[in-house]
PDB file of N, CA and C in Angstrom:
ATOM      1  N   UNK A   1      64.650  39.046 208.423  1.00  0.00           N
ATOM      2  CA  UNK A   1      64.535  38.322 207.174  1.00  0.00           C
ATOM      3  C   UNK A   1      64.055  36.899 207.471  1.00  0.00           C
ATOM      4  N   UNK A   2      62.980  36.305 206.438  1.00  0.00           N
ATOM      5  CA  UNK A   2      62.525  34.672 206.846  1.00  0.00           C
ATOM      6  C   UNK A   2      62.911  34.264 205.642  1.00  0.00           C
ATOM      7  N   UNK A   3      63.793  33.149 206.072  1.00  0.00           N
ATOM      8  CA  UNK A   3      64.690  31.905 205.594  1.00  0.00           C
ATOM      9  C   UNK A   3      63.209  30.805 205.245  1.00  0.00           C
ATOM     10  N   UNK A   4      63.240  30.037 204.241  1.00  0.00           N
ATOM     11  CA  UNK A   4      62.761  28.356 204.111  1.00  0.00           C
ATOM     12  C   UNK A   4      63.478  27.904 204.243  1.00  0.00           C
ATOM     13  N   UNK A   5      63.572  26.671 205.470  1.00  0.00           N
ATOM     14  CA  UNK A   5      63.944  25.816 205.085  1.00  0.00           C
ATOM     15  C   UNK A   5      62.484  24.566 205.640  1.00  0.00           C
ATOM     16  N   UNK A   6      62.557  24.666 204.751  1.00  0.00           N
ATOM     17  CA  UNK A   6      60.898  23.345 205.170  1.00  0.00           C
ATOM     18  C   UNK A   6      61.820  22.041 204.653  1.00  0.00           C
ATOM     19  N   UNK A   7      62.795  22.026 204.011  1.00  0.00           N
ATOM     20  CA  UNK A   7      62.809  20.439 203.190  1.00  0.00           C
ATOM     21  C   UNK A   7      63.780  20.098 204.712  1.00  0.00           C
ATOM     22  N   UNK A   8      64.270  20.734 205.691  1.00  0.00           N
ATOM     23  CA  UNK A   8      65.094  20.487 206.968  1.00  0.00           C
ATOM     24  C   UNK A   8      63.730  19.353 207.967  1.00  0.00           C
ATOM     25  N   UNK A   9      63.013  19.834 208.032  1.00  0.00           N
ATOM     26  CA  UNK A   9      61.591  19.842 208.847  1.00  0.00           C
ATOM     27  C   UNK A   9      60.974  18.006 207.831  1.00  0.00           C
ATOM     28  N   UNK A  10      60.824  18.646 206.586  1.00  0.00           N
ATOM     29  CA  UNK A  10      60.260  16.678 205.844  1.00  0.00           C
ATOM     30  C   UNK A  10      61.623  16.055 206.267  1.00  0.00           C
ATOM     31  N   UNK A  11      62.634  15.993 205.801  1.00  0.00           N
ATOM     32  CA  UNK A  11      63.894  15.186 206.206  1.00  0.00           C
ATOM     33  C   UNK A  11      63.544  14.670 207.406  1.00  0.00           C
ATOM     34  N   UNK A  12      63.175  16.033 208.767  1.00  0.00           N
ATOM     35  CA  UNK A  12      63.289  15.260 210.184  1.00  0.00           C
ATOM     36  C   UNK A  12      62.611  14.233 210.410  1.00  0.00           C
ATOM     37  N   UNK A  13      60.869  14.970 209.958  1.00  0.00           N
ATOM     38  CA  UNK A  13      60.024  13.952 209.559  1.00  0.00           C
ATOM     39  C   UNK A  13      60.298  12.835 209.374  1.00  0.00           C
ATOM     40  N   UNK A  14      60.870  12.364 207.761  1.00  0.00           N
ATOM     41  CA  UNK A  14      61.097  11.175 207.330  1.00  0.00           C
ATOM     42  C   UNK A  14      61.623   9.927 207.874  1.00  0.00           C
ATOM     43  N   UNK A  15      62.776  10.887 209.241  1.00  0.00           N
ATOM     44  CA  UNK A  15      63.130  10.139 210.213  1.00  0.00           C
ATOM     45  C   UNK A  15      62.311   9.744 211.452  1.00  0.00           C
ATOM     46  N   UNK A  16      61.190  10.608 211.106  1.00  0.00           N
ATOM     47  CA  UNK A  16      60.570  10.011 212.192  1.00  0.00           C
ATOM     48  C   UNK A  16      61.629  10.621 213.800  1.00  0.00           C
ATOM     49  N   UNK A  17      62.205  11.829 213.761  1.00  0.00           N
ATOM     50  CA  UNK A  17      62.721  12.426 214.739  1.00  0.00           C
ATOM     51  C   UNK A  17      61.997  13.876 215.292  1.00  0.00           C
ATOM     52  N   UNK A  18      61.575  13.604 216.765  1.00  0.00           N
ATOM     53  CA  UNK A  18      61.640  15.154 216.917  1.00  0.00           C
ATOM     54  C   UNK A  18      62.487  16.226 216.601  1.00  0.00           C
ATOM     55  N   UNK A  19      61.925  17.559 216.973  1.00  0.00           N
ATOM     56  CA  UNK A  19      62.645  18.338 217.083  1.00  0.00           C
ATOM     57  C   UNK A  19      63.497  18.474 218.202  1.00  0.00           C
ATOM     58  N   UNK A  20      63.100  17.945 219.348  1.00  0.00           N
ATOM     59  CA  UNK A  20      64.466  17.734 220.030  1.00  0.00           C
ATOM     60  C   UNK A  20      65.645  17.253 220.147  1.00  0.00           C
ATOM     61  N   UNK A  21      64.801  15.490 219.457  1.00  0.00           N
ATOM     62  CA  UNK A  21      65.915  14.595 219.051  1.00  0.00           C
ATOM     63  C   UNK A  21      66.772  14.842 218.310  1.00  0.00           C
ATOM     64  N   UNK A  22      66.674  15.695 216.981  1.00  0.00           N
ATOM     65  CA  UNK A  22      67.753  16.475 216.200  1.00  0.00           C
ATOM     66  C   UNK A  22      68.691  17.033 216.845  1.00  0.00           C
ATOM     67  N   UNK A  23      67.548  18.255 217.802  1.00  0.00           N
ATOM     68  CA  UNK A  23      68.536  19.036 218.232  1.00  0.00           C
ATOM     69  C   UNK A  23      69.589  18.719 219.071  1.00  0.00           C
ATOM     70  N   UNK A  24      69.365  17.572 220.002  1.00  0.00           N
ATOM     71  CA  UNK A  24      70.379  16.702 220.583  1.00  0.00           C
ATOM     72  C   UNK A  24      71.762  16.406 219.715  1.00  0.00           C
ATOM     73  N   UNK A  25      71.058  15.648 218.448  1.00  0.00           N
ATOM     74  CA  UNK A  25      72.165  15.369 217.260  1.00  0.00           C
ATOM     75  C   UNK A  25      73.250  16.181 217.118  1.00  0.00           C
ATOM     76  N   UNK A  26      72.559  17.495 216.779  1.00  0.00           N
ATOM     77  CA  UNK A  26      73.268  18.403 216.515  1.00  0.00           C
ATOM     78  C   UNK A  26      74.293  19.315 217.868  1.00  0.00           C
ATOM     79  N   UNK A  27      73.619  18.722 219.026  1.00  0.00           N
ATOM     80  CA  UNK A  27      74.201  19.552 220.088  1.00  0.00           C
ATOM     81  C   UNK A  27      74.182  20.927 220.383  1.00  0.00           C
ATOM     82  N   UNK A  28      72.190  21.044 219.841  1.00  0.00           N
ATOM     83  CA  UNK A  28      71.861  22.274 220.400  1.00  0.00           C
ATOM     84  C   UNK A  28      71.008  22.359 220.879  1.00  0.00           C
ATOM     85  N   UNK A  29      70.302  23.384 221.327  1.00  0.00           N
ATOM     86  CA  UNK A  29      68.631  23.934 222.027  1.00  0.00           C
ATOM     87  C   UNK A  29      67.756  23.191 221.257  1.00  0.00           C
ATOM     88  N   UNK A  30      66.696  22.885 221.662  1.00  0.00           N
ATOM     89  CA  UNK A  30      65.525  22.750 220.681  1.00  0.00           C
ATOM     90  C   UNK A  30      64.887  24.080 220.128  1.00  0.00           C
ATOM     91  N   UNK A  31      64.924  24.658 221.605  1.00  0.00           N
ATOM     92  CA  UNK A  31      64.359  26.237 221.127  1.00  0.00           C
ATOM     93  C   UNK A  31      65.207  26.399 219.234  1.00  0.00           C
ATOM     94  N   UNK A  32      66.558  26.692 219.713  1.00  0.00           N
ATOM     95  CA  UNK A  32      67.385  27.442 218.287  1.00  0.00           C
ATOM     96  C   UNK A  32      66.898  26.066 217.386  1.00  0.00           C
ATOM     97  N   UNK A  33      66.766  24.836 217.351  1.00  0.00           N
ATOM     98  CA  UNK A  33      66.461  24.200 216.400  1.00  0.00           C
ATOM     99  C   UNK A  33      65.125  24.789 215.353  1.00  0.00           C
ATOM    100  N   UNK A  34      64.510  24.613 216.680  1.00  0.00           N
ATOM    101  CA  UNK A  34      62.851  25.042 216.176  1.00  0.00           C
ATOM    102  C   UNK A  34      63.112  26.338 214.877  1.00  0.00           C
ATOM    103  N   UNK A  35      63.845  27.342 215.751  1.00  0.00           N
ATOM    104  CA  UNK A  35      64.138  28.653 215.166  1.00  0.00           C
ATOM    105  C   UNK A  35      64.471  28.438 213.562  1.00  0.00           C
ATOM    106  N   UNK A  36      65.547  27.610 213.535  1.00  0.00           N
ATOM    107  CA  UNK A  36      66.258  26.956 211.720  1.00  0.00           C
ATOM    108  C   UNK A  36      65.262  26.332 211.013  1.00  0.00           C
ATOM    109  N   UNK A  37      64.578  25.891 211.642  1.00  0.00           N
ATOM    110  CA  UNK A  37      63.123  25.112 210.407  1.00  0.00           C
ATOM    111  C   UNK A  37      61.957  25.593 210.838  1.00  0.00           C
ATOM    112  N   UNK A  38      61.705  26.751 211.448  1.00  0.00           N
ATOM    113  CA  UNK A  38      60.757  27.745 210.953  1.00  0.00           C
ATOM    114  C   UNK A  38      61.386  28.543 210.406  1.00  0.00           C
ATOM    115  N   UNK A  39      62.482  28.761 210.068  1.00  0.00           N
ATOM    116  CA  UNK A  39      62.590  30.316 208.874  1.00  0.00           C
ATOM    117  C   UNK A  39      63.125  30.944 209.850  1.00  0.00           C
ATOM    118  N   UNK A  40      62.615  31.202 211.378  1.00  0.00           N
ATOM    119  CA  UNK A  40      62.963  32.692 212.305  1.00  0.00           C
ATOM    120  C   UNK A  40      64.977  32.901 212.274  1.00  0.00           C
ATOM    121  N   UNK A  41      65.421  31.372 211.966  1.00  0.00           N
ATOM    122  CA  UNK A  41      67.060  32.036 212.249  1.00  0.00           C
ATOM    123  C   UNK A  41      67.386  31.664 210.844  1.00  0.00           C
ATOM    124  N   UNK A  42      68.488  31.658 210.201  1.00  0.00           N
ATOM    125  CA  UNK A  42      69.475  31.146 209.565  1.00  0.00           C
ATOM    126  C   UNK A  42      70.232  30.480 210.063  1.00  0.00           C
ATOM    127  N   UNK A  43      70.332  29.124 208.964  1.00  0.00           N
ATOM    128  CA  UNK A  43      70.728  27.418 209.819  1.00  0.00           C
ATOM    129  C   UNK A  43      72.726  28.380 209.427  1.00  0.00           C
ATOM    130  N   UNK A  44      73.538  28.282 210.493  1.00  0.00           N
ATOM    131  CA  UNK A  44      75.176  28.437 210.703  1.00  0.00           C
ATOM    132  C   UNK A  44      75.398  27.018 209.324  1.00  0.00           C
ATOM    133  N   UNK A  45      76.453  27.746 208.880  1.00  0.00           N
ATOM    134  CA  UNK A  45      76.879  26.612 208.032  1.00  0.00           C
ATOM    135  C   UNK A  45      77.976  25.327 208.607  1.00  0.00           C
ATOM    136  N   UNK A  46      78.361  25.244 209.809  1.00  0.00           N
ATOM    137  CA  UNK A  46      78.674  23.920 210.306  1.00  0.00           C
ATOM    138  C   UNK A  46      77.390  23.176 210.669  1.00  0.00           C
ATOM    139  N   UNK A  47      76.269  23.697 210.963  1.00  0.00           N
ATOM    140  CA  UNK A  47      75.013  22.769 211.249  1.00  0.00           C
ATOM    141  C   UNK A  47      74.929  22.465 209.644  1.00  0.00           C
ATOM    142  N   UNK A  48      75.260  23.263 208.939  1.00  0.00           N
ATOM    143  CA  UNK A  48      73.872  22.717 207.498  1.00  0.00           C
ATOM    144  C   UNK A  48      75.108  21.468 207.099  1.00  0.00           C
ATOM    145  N   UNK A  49      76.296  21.601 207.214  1.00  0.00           N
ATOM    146  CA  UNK A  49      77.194  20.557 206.467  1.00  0.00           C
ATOM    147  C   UNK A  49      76.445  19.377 208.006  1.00  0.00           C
ATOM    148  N   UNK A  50      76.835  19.233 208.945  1.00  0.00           N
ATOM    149  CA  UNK A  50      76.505  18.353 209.807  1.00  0.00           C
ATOM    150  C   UNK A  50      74.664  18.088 209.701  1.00  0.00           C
ATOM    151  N   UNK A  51      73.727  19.041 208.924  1.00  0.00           N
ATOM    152  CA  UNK A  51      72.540  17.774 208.365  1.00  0.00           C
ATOM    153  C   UNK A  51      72.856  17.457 207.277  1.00  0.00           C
ATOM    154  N   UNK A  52      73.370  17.858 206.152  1.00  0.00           N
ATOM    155  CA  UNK A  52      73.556  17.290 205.221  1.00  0.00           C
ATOM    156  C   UNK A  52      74.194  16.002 204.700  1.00  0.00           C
ATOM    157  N   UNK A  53      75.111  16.012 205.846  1.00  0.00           N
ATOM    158  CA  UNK A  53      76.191  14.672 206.319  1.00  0.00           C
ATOM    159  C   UNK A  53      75.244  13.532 206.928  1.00  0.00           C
ATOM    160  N   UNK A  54      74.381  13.854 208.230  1.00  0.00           N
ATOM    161  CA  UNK A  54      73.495  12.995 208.845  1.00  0.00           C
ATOM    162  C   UNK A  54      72.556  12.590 207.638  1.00  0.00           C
ATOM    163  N   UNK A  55      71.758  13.687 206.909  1.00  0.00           N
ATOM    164  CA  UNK A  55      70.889  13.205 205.801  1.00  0.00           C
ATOM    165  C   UNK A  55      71.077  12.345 204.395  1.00  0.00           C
ATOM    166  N   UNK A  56      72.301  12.842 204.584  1.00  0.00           N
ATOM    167  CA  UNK A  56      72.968  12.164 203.116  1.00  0.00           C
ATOM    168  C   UNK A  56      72.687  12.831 202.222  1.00  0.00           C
ATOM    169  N   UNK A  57      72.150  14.015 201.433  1.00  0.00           N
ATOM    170  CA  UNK A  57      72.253  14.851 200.634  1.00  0.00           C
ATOM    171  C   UNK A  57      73.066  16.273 200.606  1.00  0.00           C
ATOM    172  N   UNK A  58      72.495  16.953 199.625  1.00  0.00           N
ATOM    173  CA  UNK A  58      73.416  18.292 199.382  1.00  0.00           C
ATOM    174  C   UNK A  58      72.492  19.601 199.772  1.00  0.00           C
ATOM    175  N   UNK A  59      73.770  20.229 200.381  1.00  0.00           N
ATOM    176  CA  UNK A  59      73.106  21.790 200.915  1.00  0.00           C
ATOM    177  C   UNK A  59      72.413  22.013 200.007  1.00  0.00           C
ATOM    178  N   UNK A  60      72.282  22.040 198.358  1.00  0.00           N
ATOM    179  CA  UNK A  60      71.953  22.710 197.477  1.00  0.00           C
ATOM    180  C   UNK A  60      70.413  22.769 198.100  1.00  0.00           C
ATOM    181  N   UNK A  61      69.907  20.858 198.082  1.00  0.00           N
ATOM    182  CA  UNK A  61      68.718  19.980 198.496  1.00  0.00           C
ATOM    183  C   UNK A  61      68.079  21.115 199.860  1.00  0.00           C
ATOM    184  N   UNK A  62      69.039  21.185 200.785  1.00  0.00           N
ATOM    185  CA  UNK A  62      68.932  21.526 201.813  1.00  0.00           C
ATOM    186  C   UNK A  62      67.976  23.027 201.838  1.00  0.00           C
ATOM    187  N   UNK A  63      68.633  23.877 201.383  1.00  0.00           N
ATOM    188  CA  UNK A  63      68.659  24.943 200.944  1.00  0.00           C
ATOM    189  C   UNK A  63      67.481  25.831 200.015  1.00  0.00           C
ATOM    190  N   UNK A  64      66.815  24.097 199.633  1.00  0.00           N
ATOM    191  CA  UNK A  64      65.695  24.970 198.656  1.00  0.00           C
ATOM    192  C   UNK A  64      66.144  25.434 197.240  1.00  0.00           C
ATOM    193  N   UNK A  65      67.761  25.157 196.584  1.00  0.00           N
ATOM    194  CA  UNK A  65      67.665  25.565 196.012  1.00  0.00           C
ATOM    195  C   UNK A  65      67.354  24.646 194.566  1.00  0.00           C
ATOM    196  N   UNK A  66      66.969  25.338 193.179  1.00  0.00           N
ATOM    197  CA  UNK A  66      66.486  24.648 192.146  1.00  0.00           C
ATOM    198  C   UNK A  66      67.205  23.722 191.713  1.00  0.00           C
ATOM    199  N   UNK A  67      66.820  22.249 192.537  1.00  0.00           N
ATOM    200  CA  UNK A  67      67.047  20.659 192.436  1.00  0.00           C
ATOM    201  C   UNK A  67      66.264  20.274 193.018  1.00  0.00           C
ATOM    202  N   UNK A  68      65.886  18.982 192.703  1.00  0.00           N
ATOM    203  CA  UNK A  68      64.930  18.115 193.557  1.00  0.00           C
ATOM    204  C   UNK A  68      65.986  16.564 193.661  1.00  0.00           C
ATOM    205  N   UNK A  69      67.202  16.832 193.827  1.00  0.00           N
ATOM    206  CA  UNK A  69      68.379  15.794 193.971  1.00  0.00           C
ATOM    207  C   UNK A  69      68.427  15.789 195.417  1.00  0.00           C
ATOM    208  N   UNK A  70      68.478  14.860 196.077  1.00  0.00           N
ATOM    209  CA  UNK A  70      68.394  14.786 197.382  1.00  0.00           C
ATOM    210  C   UNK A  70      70.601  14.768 197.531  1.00  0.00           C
ATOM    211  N   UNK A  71      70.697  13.665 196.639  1.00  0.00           N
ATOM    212  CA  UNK A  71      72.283  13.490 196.909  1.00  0.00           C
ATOM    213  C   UNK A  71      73.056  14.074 196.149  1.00  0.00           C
ATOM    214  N   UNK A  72      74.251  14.389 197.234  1.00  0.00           N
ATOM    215  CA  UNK A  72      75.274  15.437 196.539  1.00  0.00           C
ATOM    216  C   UNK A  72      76.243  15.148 195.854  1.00  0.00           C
ATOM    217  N   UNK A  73      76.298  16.033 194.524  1.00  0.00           N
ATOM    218  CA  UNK A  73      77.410  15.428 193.075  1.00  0.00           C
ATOM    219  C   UNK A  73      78.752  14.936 193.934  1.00  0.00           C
ATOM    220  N   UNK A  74      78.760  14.056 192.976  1.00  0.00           N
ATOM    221  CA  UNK A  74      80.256  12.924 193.361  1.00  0.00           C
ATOM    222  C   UNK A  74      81.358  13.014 192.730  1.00  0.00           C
TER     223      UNK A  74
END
């Protein structure tokens, strides 16, 4: 099954971070990084709360799903 997550990939972007440098963040492979923002894996849900936390928005954002709210209800 292929996952989107492209808005993971502009976020990194925006930071101006590799894909390694994330994956450091996160305290994983680059390989398995790469894997979560091409679609090939499904992002584990302690990574998606730990970008969502680093990014400052909501899984919803994260996720692709129908919002274009970057930040998560308060």
């Amino acid at each position: 099954m292929k996952y989107e997550y492209t808005r993971i990939r502009d976020l990194r972007e925006d930071k101006d971070l590799s894909q390694a440098q994330l994956a450091q963040i996160l305290n994983t492979h680059t390989t398995q990084y790469r894997r979560w923002e091409s679609g090939e894996s499904e992002i584990p849900v302690h990574i998606l709360i730990a970008l969502c936390k680093f990014y400052g928005v909501s899984a919803d954002y994260v996720l692709g799903l129908p919002t274009d709210l970057k930040k998560p209800n308060k």
